[in-house]
C-alpha atoms as a PDB file:
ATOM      1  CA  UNK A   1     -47.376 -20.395  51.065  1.00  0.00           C
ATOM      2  CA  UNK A   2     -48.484 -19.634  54.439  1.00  0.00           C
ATOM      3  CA  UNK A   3     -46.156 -19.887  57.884  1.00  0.00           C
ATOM      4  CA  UNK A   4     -47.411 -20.702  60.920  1.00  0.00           C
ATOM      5  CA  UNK A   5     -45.032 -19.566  63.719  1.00  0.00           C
ATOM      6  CA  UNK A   6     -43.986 -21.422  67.341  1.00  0.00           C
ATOM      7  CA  UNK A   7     -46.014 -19.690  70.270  1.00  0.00           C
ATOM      8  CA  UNK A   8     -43.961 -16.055  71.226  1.00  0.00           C
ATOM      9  CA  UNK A   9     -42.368 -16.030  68.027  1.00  0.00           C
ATOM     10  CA  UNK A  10     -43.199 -13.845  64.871  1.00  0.00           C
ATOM     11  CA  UNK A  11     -40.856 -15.264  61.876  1.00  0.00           C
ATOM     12  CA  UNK A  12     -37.176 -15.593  62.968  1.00  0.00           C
ATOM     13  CA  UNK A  13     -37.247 -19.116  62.203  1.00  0.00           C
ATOM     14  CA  UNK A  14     -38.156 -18.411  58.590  1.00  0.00           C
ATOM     15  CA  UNK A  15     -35.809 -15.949  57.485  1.00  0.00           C
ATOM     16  CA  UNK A  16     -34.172 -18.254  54.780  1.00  0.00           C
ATOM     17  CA  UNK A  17     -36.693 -20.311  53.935  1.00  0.00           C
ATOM     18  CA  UNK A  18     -38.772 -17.001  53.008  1.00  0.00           C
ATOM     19  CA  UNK A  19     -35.694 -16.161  50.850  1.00  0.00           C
ATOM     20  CA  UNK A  20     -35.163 -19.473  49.342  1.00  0.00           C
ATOM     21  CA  UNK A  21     -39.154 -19.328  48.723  1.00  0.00           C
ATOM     22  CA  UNK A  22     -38.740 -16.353  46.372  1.00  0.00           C
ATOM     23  CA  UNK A  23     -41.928 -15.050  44.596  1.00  0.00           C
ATOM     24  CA  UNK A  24     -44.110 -18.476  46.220  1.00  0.00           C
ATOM     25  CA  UNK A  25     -44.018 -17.131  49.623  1.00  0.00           C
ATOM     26  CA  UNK A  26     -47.321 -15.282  49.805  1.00  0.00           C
ATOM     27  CA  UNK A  27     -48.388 -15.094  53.650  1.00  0.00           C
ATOM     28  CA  UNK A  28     -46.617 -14.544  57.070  1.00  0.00           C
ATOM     29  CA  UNK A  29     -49.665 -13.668  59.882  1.00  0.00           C
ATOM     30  CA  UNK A  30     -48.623 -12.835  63.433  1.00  0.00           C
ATOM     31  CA  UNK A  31     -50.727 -14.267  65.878  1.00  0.00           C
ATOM     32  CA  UNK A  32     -52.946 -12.706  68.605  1.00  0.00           C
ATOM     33  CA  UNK A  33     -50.711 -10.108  70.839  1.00  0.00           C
ATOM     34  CA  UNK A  34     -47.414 -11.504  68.674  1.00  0.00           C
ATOM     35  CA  UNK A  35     -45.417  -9.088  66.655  1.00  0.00           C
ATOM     36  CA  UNK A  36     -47.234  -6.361  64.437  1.00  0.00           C
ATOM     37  CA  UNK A  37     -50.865  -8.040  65.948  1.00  0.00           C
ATOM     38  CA  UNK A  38     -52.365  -6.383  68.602  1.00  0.00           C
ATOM     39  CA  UNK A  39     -53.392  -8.264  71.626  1.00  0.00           C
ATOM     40  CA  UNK A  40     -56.555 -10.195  71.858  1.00  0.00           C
ATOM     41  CA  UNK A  41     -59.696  -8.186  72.872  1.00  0.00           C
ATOM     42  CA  UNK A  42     -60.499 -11.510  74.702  1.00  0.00           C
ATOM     43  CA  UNK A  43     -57.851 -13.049  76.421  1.00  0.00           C
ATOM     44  CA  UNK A  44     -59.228 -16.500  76.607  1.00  0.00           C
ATOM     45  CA  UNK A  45     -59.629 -16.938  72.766  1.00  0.00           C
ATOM     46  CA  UNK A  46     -56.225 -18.116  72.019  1.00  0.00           C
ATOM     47  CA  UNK A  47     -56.623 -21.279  71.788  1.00  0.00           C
ATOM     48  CA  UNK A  48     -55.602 -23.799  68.720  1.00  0.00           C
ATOM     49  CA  UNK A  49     -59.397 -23.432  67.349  1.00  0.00           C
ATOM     50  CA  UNK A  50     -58.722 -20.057  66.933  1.00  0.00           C
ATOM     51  CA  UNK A  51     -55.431 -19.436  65.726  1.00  0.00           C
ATOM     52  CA  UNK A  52     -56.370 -21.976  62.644  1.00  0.00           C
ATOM     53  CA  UNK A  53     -59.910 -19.606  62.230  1.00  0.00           C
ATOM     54  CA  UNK A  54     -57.517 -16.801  61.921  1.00  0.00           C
ATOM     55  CA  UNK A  55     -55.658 -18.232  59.238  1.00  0.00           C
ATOM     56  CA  UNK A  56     -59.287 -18.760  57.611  1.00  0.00           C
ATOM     57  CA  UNK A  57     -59.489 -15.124  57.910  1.00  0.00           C
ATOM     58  CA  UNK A  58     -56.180 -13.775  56.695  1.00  0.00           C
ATOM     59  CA  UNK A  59     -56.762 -16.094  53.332  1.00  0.00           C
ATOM     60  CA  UNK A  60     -60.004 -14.639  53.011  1.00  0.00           C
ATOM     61  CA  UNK A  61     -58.663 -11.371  53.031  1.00  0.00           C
ATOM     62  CA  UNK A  62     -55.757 -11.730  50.919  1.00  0.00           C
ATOM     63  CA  UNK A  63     -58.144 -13.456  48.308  1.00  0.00           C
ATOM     64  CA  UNK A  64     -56.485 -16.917  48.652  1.00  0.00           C
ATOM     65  CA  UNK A  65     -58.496 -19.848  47.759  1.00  0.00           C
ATOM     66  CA  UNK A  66     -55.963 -22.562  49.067  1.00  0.00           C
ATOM     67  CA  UNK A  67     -52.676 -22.471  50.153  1.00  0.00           C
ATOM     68  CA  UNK A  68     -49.669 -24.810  51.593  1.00  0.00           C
ATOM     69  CA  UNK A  69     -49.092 -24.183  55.176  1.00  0.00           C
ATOM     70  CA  UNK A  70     -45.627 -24.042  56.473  1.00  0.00           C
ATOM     71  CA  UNK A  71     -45.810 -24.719  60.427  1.00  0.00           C
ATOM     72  CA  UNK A  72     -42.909 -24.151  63.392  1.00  0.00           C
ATOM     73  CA  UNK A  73     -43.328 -25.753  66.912  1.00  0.00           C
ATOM     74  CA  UNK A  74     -46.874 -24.833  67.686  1.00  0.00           C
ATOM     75  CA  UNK A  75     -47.475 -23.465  64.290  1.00  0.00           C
ATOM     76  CA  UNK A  76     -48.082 -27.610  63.263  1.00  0.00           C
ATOM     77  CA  UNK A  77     -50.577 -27.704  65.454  1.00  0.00           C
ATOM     78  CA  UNK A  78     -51.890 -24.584  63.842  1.00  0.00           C
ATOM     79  CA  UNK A  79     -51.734 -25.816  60.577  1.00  0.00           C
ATOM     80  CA  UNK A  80     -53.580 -29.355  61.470  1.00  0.00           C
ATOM     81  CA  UNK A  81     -56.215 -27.436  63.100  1.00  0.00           C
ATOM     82  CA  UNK A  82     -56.777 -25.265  60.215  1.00  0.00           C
ATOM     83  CA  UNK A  83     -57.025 -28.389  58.004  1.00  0.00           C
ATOM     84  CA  UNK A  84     -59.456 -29.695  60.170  1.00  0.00           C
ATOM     85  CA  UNK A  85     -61.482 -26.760  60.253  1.00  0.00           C
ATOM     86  CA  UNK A  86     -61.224 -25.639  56.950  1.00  0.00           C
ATOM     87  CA  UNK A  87     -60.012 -28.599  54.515  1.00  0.00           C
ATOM     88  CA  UNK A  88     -60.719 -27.066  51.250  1.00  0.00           C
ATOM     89  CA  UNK A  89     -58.410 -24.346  52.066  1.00  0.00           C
ATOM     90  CA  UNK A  90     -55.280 -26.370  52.661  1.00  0.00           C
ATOM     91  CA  UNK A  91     -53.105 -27.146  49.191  1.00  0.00           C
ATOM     92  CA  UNK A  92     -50.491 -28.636  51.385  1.00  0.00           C
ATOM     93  CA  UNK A  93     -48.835 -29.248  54.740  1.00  0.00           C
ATOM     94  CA  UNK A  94     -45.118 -28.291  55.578  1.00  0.00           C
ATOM     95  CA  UNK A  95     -44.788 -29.887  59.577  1.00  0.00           C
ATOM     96  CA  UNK A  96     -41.559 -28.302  61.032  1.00  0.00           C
ATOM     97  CA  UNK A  97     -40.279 -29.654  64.466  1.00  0.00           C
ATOM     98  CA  UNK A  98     -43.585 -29.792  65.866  1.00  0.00           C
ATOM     99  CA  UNK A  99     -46.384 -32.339  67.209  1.00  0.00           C
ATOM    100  CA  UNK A 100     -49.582 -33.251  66.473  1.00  0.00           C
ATOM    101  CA  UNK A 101     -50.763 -33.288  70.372  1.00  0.00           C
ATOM    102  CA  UNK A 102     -50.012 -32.394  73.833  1.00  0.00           C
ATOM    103  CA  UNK A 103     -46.603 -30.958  72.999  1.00  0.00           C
ATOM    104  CA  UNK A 104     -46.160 -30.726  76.913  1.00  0.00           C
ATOM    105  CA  UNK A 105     -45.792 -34.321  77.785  1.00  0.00           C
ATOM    106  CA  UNK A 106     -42.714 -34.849  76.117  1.00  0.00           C
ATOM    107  CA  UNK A 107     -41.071 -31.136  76.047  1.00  0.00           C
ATOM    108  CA  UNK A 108     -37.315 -32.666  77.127  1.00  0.00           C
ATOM    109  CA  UNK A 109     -38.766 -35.839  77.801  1.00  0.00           C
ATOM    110  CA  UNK A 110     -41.080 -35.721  80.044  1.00  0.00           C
ATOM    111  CA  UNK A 111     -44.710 -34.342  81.386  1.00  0.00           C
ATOM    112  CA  UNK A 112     -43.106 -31.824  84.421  1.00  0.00           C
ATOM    113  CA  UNK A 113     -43.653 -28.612  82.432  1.00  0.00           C
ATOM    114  CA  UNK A 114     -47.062 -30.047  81.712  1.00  0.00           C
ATOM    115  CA  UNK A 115     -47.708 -30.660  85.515  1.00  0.00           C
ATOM    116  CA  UNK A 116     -45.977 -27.471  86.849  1.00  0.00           C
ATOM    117  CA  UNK A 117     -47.733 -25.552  84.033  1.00  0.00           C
ATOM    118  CA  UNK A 118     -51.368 -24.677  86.248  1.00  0.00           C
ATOM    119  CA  UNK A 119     -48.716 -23.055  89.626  1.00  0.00           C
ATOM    120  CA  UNK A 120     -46.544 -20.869  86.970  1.00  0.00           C
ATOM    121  CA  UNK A 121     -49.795 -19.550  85.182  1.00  0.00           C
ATOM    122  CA  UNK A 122     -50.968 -18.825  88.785  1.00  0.00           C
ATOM    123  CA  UNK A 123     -47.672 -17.129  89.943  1.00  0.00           C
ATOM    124  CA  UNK A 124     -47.350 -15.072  86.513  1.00  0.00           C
ATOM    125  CA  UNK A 125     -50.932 -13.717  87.261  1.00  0.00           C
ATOM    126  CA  UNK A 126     -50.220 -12.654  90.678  1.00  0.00           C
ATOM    127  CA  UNK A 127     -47.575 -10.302  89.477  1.00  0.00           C
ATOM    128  CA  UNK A 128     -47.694 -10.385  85.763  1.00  0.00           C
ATOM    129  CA  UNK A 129     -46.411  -6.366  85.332  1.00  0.00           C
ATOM    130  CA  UNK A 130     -43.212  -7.450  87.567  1.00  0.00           C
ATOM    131  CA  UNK A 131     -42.832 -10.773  85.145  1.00  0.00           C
ATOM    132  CA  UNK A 132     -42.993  -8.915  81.844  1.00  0.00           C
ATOM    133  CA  UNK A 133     -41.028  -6.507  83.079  1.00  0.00           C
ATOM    134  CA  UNK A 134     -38.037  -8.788  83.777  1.00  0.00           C
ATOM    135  CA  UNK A 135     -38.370 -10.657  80.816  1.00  0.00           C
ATOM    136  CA  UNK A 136     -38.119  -7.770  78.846  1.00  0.00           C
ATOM    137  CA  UNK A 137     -35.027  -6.997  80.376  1.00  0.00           C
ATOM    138  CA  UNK A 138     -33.270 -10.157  80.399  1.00  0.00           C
ATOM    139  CA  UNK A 139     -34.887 -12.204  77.199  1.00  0.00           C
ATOM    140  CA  UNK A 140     -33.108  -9.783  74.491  1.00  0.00           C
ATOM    141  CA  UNK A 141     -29.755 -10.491  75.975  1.00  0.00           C
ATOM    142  CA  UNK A 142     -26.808 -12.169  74.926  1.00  0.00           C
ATOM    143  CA  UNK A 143     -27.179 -14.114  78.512  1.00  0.00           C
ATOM    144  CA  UNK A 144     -30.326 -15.442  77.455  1.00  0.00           C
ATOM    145  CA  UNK A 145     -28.023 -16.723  73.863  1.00  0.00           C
ATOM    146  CA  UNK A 146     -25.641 -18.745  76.102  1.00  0.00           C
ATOM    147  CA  UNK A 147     -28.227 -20.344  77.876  1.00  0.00           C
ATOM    148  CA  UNK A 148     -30.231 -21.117  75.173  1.00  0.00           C
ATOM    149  CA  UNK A 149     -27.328 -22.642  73.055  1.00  0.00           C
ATOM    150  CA  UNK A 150     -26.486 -24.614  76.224  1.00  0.00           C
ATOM    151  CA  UNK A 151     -29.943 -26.489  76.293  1.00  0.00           C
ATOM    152  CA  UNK A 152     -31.468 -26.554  72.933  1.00  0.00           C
ATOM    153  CA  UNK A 153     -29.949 -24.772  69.809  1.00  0.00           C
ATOM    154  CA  UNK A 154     -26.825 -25.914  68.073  1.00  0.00           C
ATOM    155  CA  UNK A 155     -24.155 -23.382  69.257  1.00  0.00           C
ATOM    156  CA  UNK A 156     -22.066 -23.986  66.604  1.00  0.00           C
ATOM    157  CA  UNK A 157     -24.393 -23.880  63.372  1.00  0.00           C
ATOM    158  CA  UNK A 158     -26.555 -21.014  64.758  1.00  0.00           C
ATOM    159  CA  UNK A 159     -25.248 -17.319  64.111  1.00  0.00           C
ATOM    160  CA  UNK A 160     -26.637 -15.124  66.975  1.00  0.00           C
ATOM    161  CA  UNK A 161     -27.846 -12.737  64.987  1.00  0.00           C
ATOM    162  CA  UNK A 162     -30.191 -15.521  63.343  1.00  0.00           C
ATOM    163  CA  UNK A 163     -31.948 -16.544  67.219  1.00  0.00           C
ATOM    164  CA  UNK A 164     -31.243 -12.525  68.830  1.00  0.00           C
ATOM    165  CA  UNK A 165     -34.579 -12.033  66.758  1.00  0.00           C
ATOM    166  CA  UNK A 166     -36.788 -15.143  68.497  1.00  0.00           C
ATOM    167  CA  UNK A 167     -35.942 -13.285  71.996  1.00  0.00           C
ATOM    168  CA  UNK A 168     -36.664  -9.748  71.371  1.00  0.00           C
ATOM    169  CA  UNK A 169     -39.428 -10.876  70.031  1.00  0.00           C
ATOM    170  CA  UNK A 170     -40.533 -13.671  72.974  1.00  0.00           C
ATOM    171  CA  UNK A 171     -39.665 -10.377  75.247  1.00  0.00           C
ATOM    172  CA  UNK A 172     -42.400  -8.357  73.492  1.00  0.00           C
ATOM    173  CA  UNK A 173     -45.022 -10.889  74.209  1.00  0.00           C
ATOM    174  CA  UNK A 174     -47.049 -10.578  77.282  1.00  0.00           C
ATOM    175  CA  UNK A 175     -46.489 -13.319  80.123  1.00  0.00           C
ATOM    176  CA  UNK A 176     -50.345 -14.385  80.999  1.00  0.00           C
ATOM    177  CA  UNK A 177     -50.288 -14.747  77.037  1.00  0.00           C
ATOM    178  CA  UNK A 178     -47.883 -16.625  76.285  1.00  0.00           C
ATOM    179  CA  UNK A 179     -48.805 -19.220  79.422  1.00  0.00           C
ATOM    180  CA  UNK A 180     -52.645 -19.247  78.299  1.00  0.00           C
ATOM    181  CA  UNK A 181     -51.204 -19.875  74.557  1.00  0.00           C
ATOM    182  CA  UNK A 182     -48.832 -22.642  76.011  1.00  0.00           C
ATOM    183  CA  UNK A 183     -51.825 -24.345  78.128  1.00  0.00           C
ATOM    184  CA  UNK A 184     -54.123 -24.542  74.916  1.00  0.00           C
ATOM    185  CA  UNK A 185     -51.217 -25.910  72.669  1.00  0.00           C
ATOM    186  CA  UNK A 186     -50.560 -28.728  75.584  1.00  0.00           C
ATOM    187  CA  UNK A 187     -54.718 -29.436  75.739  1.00  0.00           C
ATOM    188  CA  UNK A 188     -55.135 -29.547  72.154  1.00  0.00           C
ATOM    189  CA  UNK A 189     -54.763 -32.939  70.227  1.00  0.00           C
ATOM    190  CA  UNK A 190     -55.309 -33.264  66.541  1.00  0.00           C
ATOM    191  CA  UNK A 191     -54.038 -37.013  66.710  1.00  0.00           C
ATOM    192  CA  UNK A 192     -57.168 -38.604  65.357  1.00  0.00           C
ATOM    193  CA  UNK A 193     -57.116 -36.551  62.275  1.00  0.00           C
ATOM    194  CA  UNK A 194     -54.166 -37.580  61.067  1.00  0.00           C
ATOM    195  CA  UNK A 195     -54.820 -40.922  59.587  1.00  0.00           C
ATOM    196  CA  UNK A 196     -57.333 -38.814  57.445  1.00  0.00           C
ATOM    197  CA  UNK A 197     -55.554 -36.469  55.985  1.00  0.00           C
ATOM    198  CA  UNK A 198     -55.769 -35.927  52.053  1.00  0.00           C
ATOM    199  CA  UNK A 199     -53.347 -33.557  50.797  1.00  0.00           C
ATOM    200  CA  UNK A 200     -49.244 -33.909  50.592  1.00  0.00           C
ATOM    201  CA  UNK A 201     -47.852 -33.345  53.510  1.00  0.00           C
ATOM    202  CA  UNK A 202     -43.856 -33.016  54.165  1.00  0.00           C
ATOM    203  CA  UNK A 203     -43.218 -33.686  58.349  1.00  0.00           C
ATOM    204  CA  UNK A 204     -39.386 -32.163  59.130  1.00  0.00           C
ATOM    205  CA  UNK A 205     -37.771 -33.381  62.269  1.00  0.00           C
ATOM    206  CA  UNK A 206     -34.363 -32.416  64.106  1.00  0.00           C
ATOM    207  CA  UNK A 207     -32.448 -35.749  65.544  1.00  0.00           C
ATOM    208  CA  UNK A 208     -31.476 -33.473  68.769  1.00  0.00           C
ATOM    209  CA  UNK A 209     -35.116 -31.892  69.439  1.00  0.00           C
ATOM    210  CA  UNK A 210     -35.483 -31.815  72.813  1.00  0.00           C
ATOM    211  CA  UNK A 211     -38.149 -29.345  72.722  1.00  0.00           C
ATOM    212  CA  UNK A 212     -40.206 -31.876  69.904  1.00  0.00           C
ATOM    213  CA  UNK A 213     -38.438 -35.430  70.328  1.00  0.00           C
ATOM    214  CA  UNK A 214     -38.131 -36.769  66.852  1.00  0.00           C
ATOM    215  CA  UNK A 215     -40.108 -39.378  67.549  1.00  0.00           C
ATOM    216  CA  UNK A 216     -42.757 -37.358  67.443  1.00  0.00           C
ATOM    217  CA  UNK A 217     -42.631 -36.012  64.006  1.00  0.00           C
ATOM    218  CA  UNK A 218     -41.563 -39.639  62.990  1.00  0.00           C
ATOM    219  CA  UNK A 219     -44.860 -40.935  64.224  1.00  0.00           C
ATOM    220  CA  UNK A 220     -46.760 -38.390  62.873  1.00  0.00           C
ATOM    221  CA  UNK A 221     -45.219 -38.748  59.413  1.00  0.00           C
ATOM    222  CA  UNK A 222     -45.776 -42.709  59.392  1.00  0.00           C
ATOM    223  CA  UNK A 223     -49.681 -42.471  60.240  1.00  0.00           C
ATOM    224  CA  UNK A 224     -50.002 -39.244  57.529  1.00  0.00           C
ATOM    225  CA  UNK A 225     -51.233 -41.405  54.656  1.00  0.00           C
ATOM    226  CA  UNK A 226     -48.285 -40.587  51.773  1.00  0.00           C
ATOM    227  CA  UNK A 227     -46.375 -38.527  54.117  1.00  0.00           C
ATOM    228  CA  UNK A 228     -42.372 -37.860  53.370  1.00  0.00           C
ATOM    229  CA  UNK A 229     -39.996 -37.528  56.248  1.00  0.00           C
ATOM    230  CA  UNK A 230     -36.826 -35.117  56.486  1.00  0.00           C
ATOM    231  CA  UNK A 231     -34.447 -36.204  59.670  1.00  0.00           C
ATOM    232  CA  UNK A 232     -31.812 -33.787  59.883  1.00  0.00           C
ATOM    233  CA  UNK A 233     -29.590 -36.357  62.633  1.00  0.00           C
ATOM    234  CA  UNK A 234     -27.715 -33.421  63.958  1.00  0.00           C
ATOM    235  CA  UNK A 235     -30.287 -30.573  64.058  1.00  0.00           C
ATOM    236  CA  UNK A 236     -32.179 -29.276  67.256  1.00  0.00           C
ATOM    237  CA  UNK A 237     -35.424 -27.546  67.507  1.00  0.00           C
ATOM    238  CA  UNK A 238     -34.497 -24.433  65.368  1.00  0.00           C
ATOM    239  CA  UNK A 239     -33.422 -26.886  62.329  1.00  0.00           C
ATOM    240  CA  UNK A 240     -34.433 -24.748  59.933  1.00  0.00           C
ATOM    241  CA  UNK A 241     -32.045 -21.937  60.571  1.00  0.00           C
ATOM    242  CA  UNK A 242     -29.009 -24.436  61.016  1.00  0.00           C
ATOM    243  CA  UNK A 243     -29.124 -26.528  58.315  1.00  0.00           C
ATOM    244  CA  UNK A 244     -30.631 -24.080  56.020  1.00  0.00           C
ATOM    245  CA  UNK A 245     -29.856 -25.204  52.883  1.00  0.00           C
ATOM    246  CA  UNK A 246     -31.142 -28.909  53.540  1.00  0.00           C
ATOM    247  CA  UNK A 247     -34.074 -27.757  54.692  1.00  0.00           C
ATOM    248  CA  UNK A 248     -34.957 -25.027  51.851  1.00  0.00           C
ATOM    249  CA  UNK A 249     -33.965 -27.916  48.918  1.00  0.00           C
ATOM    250  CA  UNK A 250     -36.205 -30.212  50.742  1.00  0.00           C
ATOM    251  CA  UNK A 251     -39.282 -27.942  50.655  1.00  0.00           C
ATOM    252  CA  UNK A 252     -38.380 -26.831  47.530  1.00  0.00           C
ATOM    253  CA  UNK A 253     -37.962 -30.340  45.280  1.00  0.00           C
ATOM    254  CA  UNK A 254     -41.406 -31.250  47.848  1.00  0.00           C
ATOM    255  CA  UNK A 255     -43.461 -28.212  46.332  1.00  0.00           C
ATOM    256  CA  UNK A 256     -42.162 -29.593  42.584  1.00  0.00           C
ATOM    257  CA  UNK A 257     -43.436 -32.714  42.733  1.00  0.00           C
ATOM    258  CA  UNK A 258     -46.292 -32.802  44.837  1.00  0.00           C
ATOM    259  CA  UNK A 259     -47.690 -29.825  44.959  1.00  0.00           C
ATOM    260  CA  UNK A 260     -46.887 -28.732  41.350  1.00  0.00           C
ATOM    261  CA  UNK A 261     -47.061 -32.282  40.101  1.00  0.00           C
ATOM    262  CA  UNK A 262     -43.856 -31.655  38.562  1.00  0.00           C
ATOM    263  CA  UNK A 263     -40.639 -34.080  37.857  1.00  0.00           C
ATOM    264  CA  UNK A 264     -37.634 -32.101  39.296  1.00  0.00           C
ATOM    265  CA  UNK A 265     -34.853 -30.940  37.596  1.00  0.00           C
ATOM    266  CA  UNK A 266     -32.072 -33.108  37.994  1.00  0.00           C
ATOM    267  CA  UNK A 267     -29.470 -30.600  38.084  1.00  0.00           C
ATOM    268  CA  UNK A 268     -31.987 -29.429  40.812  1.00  0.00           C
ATOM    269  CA  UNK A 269     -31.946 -31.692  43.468  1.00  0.00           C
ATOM    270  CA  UNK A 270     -28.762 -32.608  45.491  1.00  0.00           C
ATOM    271  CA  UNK A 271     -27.320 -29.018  44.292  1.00  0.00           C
ATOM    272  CA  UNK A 272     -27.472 -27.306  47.628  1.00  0.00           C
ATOM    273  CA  UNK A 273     -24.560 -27.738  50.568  1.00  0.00           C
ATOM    274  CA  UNK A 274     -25.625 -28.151  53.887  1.00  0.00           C
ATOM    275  CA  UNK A 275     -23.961 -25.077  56.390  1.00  0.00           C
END
């Protein structure tokens, strides 16, 4: 296994699927100026393209031949790309709350991030040492929880110690790159390719996304030739850290039988509780 991560994060959103994965969880790369990676000697090559050569590179170097990719957010669009670029790498696809194209158009329903996108990245570069400097001080806060459980996650099935980790780390990330990341993922489509694509592929959706709207990843999953859709009704766009359990039994039983080729045990599937 491979996981992608959503742009300014580095792995929160993972941290019991990883467990549930065991001894098949292989690979976890940060991206370009995320986490343990250092930033980009150029700044303009963080774009989609390059984030799926990367992965390229970090199988090469771990001497992987193929492996399933596991993608968050932007890290579908990662994982498409990669498959795109580099086919005979890919063993699988594992499409988490994410889209296949312009993200921006429908981020809460509608295009105005996409539209006000160009006068923030302006802004941000004007004073970028005074803008990482506040984010740094106010992201890793538990302000910045109660917001964020007011307009996206699901207060009441997310532990704040599960998200604390997806702001300290979005606080860590430099401003002009995490706008130049966000432009790429809302200029990069990977729509045509879907109708082509070869290898089992599991799309997983949250009913409440408002970051991804469900629609999306419904879409997505019905043009996938053989794709299999998981709608979690009540999840948002962090569904895999509050409904845990569905989630990891879904991958899981998905691996068995199509990646594996296996027939699940029956005691198997249906044991886990959702949280």
């Amino acid at each position: 296994m491979l996981l992608c991560d959503g742009i300014g994060c580095d792995g929160y959103v993972w941290r019991y699927l990883r467990a549930d994965l065991g001894a098949r969880f292989g690979l976890h790369p940060h991206y370009r100026g995320h986490g343990r990676t250092a930033p980009p000697r150029d700044p303009q090559r963080v774009n989609i393209e390059d984030l799926a050569d990367d992965v390229a590179c970090v199988l090469d170097d771990a001497l992987v031949e193929r492996a399933v990719l596991i993608g968050h957010s932007m890290g579908v669009q990662v994982a498409l790309e990669t498959y795109r670029r580099h086919p005979e790498r890919v063993a699988g696809l594992v499409l988490v709350c994410g889209a296949p194209s312009h993200p921006l158009r429908t981020f809460r329903g509608s295009a105005v991030l996409e539209e006000l996108l160009p006068t923030i990245q302006r802004w941000i570069h004007r004073v970028p040492g005074v803008i990482n400097r506040v984010t740094r001080a106010v992201l890793p806060t538990r302000i910045a929880y109660e917001i964020a459980s007011r307009l996206e996650i699901r207060r009441e099935l997310v532990e704040p110690a599960d998200f604390m980790p997806y702001l300290e780390g979005m606080a860590r990330v430099d401003a002009r790159l995490f706008v130049a990341m966000l432009s790429a993922a809302g200029a990069h489509s990977a729509d045509e390719l879907l109708a082509t694509i070869a290898t089992p592929t599991l799309v997983v959706a949250g009913g409440r996304d408002g970051f991804t709207p469900p629609e999306r990843s419904r879409a997505m999953a019905a043009t996938i030739p053989g794709a299999e859709l998981l709608e979690i009704p009540n999840a948002s766009h962090t569904a895999p850290i509050e409904r845990p359990n569905l989630v990891n039994q879904t991958v899981r039983e998905f691996l068995t039988r199509r990646i594996d080729g296996e027939v699940p045990d029956s005691r198997d599937v249906g044991s886990s509780v959702e949280r």
